[in-house]
N, C-alpha and C. Protein backbone atom coordinates (compact mmCIF):
# COMPACT_ATOMS: atom_id res chain seq x y z
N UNK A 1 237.41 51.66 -33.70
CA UNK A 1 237.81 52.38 -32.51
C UNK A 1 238.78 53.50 -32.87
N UNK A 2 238.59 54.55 -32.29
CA UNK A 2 239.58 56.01 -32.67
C UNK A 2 239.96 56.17 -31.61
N UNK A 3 240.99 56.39 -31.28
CA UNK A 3 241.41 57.11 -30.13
C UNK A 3 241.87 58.75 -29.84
N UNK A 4 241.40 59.44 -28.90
CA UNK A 4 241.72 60.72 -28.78
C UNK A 4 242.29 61.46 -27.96
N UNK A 5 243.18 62.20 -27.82
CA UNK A 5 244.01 62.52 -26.84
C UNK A 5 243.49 64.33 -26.43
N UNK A 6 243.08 64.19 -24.71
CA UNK A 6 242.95 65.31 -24.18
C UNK A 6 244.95 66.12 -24.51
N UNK A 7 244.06 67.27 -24.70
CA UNK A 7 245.62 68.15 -24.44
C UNK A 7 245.07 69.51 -24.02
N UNK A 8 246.40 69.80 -22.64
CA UNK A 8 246.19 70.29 -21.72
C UNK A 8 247.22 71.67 -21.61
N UNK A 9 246.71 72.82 -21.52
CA UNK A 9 247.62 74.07 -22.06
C UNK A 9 247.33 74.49 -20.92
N UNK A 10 248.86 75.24 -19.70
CA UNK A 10 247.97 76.10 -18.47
C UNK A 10 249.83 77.14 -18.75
N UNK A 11 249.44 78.35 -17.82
CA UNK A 11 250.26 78.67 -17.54
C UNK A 11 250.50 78.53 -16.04
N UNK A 12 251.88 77.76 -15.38
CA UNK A 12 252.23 77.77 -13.95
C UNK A 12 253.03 78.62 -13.57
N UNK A 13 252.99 78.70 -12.61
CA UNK A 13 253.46 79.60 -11.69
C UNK A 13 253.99 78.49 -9.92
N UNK A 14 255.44 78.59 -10.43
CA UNK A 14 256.30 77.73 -9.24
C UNK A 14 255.08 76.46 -8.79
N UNK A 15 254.70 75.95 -9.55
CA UNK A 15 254.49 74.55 -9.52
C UNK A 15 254.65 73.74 -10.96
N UNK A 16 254.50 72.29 -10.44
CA UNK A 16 254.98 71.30 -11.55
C UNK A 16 253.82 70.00 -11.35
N UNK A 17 254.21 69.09 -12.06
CA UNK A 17 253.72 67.58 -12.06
C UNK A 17 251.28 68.10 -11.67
N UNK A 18 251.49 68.69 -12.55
CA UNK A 18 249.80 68.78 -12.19
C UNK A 18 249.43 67.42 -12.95
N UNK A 19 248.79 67.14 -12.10
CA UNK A 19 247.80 65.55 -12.73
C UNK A 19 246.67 65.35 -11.95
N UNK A 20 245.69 64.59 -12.69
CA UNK A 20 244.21 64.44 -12.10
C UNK A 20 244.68 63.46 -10.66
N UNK A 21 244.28 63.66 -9.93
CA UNK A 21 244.47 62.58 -8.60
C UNK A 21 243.25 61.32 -8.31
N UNK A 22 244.20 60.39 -8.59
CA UNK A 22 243.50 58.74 -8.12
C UNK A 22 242.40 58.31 -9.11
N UNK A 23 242.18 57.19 -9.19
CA UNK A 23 241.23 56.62 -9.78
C UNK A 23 239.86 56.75 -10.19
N UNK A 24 239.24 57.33 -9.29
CA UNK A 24 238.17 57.86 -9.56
C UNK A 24 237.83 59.71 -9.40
N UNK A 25 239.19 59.69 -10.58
CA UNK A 25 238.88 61.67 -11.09
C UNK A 25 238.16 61.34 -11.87
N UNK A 26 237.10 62.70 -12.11
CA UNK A 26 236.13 62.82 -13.21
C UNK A 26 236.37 63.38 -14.01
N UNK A 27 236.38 62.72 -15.33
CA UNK A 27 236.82 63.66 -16.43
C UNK A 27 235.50 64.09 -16.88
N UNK A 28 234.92 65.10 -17.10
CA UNK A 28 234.05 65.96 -17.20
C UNK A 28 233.76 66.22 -19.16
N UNK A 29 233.33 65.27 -19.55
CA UNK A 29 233.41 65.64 -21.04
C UNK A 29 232.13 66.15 -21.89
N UNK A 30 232.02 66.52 -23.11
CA UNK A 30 230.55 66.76 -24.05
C UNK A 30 231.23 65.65 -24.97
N UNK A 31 230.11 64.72 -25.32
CA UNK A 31 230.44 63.83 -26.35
C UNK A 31 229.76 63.27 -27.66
N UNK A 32 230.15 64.01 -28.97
CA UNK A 32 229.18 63.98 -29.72
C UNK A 32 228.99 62.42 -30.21
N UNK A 33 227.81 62.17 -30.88
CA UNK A 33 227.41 60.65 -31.39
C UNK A 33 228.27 60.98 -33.04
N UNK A 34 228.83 59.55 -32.77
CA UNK A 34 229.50 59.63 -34.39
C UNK A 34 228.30 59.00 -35.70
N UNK A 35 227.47 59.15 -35.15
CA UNK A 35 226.30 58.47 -36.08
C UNK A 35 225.57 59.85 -37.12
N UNK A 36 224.82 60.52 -35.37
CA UNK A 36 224.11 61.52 -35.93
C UNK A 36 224.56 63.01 -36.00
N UNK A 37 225.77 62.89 -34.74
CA UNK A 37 225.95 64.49 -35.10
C UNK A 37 225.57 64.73 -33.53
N UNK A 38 224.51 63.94 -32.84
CA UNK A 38 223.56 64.62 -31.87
C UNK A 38 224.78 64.84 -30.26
N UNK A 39 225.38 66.43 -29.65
CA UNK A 39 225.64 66.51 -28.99
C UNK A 39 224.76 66.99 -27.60
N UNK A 40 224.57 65.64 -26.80
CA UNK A 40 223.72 66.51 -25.38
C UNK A 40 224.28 67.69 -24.70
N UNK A 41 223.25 68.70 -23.93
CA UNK A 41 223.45 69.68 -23.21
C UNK A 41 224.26 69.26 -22.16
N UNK A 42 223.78 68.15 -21.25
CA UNK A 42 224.65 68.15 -20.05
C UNK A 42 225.98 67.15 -20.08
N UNK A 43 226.92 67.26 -19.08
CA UNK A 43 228.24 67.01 -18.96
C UNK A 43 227.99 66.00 -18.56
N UNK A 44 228.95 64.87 -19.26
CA UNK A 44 229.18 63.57 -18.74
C UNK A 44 230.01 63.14 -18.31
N UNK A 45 230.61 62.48 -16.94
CA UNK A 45 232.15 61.97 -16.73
C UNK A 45 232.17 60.11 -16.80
N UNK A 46 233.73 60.50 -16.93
CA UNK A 46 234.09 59.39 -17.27
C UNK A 46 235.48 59.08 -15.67
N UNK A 47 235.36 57.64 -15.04
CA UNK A 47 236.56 57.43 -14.34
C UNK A 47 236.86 56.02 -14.51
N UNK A 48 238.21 55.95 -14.10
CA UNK A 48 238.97 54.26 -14.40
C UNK A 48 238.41 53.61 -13.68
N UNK A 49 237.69 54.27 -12.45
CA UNK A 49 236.90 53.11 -11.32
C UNK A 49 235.52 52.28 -12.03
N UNK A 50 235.22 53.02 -13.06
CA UNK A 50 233.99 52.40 -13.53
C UNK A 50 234.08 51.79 -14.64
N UNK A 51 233.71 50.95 -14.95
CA UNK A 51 233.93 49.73 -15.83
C UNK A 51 232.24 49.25 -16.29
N UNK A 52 232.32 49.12 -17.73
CA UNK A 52 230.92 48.33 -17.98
C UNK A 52 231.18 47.42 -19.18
N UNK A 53 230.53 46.35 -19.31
CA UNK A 53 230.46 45.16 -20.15
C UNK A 53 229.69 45.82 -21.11
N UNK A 54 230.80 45.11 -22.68
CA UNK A 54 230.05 45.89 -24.12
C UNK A 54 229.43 44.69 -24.34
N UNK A 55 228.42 45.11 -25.21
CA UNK A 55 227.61 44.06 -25.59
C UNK A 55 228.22 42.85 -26.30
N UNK A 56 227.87 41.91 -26.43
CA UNK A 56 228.51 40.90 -27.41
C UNK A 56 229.65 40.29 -26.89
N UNK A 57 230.20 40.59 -25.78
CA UNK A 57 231.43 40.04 -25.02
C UNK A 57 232.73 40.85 -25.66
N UNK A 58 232.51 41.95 -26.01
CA UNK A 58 233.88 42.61 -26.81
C UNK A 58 234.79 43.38 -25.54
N UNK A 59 234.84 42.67 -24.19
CA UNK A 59 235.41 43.90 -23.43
C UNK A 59 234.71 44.33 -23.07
N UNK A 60 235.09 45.53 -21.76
CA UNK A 60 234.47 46.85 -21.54
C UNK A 60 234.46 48.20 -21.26
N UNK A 61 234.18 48.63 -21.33
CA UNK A 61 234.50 50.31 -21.67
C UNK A 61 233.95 51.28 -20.23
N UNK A 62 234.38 52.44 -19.59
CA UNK A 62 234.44 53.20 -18.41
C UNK A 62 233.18 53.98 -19.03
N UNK A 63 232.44 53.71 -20.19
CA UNK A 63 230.82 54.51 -20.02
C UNK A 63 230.33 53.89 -21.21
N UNK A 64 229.35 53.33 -21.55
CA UNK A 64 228.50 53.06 -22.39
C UNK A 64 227.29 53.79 -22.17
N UNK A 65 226.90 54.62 -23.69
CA UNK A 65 225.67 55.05 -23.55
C UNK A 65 224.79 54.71 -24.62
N UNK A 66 223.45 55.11 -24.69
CA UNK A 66 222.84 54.89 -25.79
C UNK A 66 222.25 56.37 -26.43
N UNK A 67 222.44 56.44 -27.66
CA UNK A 67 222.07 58.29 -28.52
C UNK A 67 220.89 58.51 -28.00
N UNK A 68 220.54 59.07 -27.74
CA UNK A 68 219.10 59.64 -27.55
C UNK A 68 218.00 59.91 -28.59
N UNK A 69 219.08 60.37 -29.48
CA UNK A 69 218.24 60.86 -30.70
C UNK A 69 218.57 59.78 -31.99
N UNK A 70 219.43 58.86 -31.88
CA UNK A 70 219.44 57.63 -33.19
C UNK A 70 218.89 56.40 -32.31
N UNK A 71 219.52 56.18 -31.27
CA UNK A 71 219.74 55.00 -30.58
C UNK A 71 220.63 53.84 -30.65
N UNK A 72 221.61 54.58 -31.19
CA UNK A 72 222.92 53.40 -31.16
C UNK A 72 224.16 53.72 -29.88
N UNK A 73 224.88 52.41 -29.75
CA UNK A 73 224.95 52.29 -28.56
C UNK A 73 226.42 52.57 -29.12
N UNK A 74 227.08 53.79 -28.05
CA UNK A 74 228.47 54.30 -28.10
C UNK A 74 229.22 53.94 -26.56
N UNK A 75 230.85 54.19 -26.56
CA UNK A 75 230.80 53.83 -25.92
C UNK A 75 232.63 54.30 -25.42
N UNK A 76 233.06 54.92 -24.36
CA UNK A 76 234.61 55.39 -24.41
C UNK A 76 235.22 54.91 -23.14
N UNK A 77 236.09 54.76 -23.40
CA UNK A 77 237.34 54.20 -22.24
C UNK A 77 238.50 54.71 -22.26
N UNK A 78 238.60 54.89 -20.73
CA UNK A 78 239.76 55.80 -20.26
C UNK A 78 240.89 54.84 -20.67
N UNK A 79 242.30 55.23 -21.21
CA UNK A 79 243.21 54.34 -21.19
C UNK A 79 244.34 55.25 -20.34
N UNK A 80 244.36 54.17 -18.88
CA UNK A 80 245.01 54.25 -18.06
C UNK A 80 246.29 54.61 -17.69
N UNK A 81 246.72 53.67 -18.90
CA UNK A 81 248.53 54.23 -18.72
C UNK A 81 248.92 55.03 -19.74
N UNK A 82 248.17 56.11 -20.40
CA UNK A 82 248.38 57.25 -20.66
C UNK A 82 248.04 58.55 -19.94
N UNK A 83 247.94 58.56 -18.80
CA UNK A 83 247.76 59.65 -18.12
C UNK A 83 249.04 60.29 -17.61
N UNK A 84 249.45 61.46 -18.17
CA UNK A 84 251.04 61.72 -17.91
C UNK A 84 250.88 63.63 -17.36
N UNK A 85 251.39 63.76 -16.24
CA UNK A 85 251.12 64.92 -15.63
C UNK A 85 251.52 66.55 -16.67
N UNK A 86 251.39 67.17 -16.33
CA UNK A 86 251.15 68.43 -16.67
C UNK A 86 252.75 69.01 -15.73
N UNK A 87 253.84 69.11 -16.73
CA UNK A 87 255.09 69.80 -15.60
C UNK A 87 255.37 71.70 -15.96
N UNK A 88 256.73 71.80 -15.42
CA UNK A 88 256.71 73.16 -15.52
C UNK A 88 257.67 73.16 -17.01
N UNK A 89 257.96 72.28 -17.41
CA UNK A 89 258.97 72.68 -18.69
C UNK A 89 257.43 72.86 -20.02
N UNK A 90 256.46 71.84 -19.35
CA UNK A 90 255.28 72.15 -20.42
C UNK A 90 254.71 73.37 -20.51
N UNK A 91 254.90 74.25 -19.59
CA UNK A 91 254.66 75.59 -19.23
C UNK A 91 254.10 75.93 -20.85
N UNK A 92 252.76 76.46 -20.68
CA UNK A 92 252.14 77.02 -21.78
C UNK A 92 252.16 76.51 -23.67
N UNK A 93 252.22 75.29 -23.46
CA UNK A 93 252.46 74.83 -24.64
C UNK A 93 250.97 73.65 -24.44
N UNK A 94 250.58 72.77 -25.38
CA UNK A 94 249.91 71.60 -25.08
C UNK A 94 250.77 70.41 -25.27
N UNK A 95 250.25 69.55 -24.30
CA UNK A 95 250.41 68.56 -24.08
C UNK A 95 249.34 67.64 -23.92
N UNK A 96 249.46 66.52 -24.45
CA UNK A 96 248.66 65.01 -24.43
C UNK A 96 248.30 64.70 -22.53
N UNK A 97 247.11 64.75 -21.73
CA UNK A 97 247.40 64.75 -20.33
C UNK A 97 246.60 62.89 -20.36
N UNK A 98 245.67 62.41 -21.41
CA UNK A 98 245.12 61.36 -21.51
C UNK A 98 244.60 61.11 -22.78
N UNK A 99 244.23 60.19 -23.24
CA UNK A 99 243.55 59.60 -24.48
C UNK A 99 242.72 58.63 -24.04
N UNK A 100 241.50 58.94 -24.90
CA UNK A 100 240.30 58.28 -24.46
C UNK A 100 240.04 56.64 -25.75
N UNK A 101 239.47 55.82 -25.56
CA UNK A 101 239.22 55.00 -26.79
C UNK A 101 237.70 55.13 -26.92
N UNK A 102 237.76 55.22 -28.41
CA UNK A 102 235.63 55.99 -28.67
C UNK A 102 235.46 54.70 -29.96
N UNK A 103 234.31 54.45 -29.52
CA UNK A 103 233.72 53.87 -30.25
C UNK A 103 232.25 54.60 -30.66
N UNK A 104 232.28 55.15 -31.66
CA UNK A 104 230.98 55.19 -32.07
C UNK A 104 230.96 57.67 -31.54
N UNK A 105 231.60 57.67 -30.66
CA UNK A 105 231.80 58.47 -30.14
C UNK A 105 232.73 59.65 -30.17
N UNK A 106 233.03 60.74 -30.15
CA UNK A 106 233.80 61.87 -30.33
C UNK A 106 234.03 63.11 -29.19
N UNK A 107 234.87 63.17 -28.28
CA UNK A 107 234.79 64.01 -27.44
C UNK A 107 235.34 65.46 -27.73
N UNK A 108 234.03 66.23 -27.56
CA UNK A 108 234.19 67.45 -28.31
C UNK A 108 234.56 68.83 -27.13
N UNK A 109 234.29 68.71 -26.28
CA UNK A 109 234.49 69.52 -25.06
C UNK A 109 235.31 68.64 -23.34
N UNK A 110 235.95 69.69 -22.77
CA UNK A 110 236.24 68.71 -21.41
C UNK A 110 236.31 70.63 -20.64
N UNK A 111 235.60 69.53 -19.03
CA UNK A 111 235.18 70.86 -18.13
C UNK A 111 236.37 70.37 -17.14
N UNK A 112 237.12 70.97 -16.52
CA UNK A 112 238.33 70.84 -15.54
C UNK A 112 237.56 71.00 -14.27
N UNK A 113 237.72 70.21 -13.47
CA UNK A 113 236.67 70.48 -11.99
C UNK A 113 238.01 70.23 -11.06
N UNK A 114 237.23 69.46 -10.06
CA UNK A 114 237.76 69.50 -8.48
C UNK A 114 238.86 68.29 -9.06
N UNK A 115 239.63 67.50 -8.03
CA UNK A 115 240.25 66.55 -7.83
C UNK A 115 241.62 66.26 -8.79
N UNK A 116 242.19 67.50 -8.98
CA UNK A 116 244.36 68.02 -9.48
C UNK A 116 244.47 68.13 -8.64
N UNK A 117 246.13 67.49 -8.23
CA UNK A 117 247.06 67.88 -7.20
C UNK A 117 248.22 68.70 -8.74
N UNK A 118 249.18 68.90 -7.78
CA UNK A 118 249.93 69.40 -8.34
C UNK A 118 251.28 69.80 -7.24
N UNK A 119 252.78 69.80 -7.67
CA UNK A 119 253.61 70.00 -6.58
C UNK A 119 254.35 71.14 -6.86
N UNK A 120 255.15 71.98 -5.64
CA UNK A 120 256.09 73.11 -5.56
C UNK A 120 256.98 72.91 -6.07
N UNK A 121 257.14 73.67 -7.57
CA UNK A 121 258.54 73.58 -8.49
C UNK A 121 259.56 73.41 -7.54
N UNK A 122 260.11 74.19 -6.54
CA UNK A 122 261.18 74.41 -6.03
C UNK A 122 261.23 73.43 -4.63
N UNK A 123 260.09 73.11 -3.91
CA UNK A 123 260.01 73.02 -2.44
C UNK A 123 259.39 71.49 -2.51
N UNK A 124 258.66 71.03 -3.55
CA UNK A 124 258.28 69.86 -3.84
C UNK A 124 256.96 69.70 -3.06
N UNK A 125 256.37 71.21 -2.12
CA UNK A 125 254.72 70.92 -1.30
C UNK A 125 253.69 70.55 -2.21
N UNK A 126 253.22 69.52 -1.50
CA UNK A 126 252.07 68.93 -2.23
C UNK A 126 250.55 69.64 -2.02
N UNK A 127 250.19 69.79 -3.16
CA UNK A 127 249.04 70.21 -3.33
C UNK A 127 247.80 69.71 -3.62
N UNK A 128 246.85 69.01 -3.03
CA UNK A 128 246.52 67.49 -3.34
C UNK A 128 244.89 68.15 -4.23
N UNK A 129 244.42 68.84 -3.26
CA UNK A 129 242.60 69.92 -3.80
C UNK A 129 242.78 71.03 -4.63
N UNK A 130 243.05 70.85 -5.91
CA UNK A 130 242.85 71.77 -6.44
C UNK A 130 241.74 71.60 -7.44
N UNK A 131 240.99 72.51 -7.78
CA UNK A 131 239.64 72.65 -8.43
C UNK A 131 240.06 73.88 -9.49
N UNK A 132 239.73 73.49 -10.70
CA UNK A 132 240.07 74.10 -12.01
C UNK A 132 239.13 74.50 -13.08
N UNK A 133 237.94 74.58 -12.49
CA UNK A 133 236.35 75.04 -12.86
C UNK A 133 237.11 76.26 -13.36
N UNK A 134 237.33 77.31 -12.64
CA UNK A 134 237.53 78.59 -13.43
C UNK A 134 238.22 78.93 -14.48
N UNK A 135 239.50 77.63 -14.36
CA UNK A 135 240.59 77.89 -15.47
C UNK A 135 241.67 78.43 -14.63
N UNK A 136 241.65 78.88 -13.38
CA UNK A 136 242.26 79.47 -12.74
C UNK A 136 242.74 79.03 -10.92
N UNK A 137 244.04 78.75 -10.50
CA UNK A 137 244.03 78.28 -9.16
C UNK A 137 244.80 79.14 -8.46
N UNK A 138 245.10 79.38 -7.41
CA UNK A 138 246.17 80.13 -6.80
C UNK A 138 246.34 79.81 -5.22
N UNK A 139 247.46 80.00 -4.74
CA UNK A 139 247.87 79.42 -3.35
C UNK A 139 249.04 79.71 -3.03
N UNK A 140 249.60 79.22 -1.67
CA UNK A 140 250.81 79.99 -1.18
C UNK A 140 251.43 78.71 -0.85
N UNK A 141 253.15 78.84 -1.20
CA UNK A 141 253.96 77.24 -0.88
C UNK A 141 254.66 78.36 0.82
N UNK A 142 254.49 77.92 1.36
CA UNK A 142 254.97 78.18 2.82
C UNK A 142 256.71 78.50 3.10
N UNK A 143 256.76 76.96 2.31
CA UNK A 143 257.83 76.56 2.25
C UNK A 143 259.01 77.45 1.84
N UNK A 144 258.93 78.05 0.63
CA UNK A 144 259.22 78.79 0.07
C UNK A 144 258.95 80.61 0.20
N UNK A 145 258.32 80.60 0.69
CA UNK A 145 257.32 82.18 0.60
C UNK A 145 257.29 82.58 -0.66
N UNK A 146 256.58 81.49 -1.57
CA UNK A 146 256.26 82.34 -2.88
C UNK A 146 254.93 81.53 -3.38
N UNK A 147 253.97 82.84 -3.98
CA UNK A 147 252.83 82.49 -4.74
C UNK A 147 252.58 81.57 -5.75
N UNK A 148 251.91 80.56 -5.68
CA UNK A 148 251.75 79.47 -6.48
C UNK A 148 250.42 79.72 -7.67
N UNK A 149 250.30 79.40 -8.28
CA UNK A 149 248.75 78.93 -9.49
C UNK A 149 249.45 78.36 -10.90
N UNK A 150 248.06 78.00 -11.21
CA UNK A 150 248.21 77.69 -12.39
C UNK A 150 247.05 78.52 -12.99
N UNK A 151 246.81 78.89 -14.34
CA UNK A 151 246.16 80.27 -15.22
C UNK A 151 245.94 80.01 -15.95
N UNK A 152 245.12 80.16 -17.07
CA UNK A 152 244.73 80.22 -18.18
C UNK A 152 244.37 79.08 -19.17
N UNK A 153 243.73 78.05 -18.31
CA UNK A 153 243.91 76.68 -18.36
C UNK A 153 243.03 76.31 -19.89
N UNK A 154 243.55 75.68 -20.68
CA UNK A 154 242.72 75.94 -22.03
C UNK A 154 242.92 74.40 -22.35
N UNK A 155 242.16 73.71 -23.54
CA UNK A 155 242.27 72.12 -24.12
C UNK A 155 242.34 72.18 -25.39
N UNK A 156 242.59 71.32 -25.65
CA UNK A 156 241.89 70.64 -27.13
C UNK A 156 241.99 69.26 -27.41
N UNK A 157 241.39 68.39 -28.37
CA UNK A 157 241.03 67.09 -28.40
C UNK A 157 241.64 66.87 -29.93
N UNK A 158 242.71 65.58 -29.93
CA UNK A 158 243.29 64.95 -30.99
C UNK A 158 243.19 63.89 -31.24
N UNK A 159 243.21 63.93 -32.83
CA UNK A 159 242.86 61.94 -32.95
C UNK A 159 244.62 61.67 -33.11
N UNK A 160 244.46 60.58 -31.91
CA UNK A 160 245.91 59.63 -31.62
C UNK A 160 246.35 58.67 -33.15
């Protein structure tokens, strides 16, 4: 088992504490087979709500799949109590936002979609829908009268 840690680079703008919201966020990953090499075209997610039994009674893991092109059976799990938000002192640096446990498996890409909140550096408004497909969010804290986003949202993947 390897473990790998998403890390999460954005630039904010008067917000803080960005984190995926609730249990069943999708982490949106490409995941190569540690066998053959073979990475599929389409995006796969992974959430803490889903749970599957590994073969042999070893536990179970939030996705088991089988290669397409070897046929061995891989298999990754979200580990839960490493999910640690995205603040404003992290401002443009990376940070560790989760680590995955891979068996057999290597996560080589992650797509940022719908379901980040994130809160008003100054005013503490909650921001519960934010969608991060573009890399890019923007919005207004009321509260405050000042322009909110987060920008330039970039990753990379580390072995823990």
């Amino acid at each position: 088992m390897v473990k790998f840690g998403l890390q999460f680079k954005a630039t904010l703008e008067n917000v803080t504490n960005v984190r995926p919201l609730g249990d069943d966020f999708r982490w949106f990953l490409k995941l190569k087979c540690g066998n053959c090499g073979e990475i599929p075209d389409k995006w796969q997610y992974v959430t803490l709500v889903e749970s599957v039994p590994l073969k042999g009674g070893r536990g179970s893991a939030s996705m088991v799949q089988k290669c397409k092109l070897c046929g061995r059976e891989n298999s990754i799990d979200i580990l839960g109590d490493t999910i640690t938000p995205y603040n404003a002192d992290d401002n443009e640096r990376f940070k560790t936002m989760v680590q995955f446990e891979c068996r057999g498996l290597e996560p080589v890409d992650f797509q940022p979609q719908a379901g980040f909140a994130a809160e008003g550096a100054e005013s503490g408004t909650k921001f519960p829908e934010i969608n991060l497909q573009e890399n890019d969010w923007t919005d207004y804290d009321e509260k405050v009268s000042e322009s909110v986003g987060i920008y330039e949202v970039t990753h990379k993947f580390i072995k823990c």
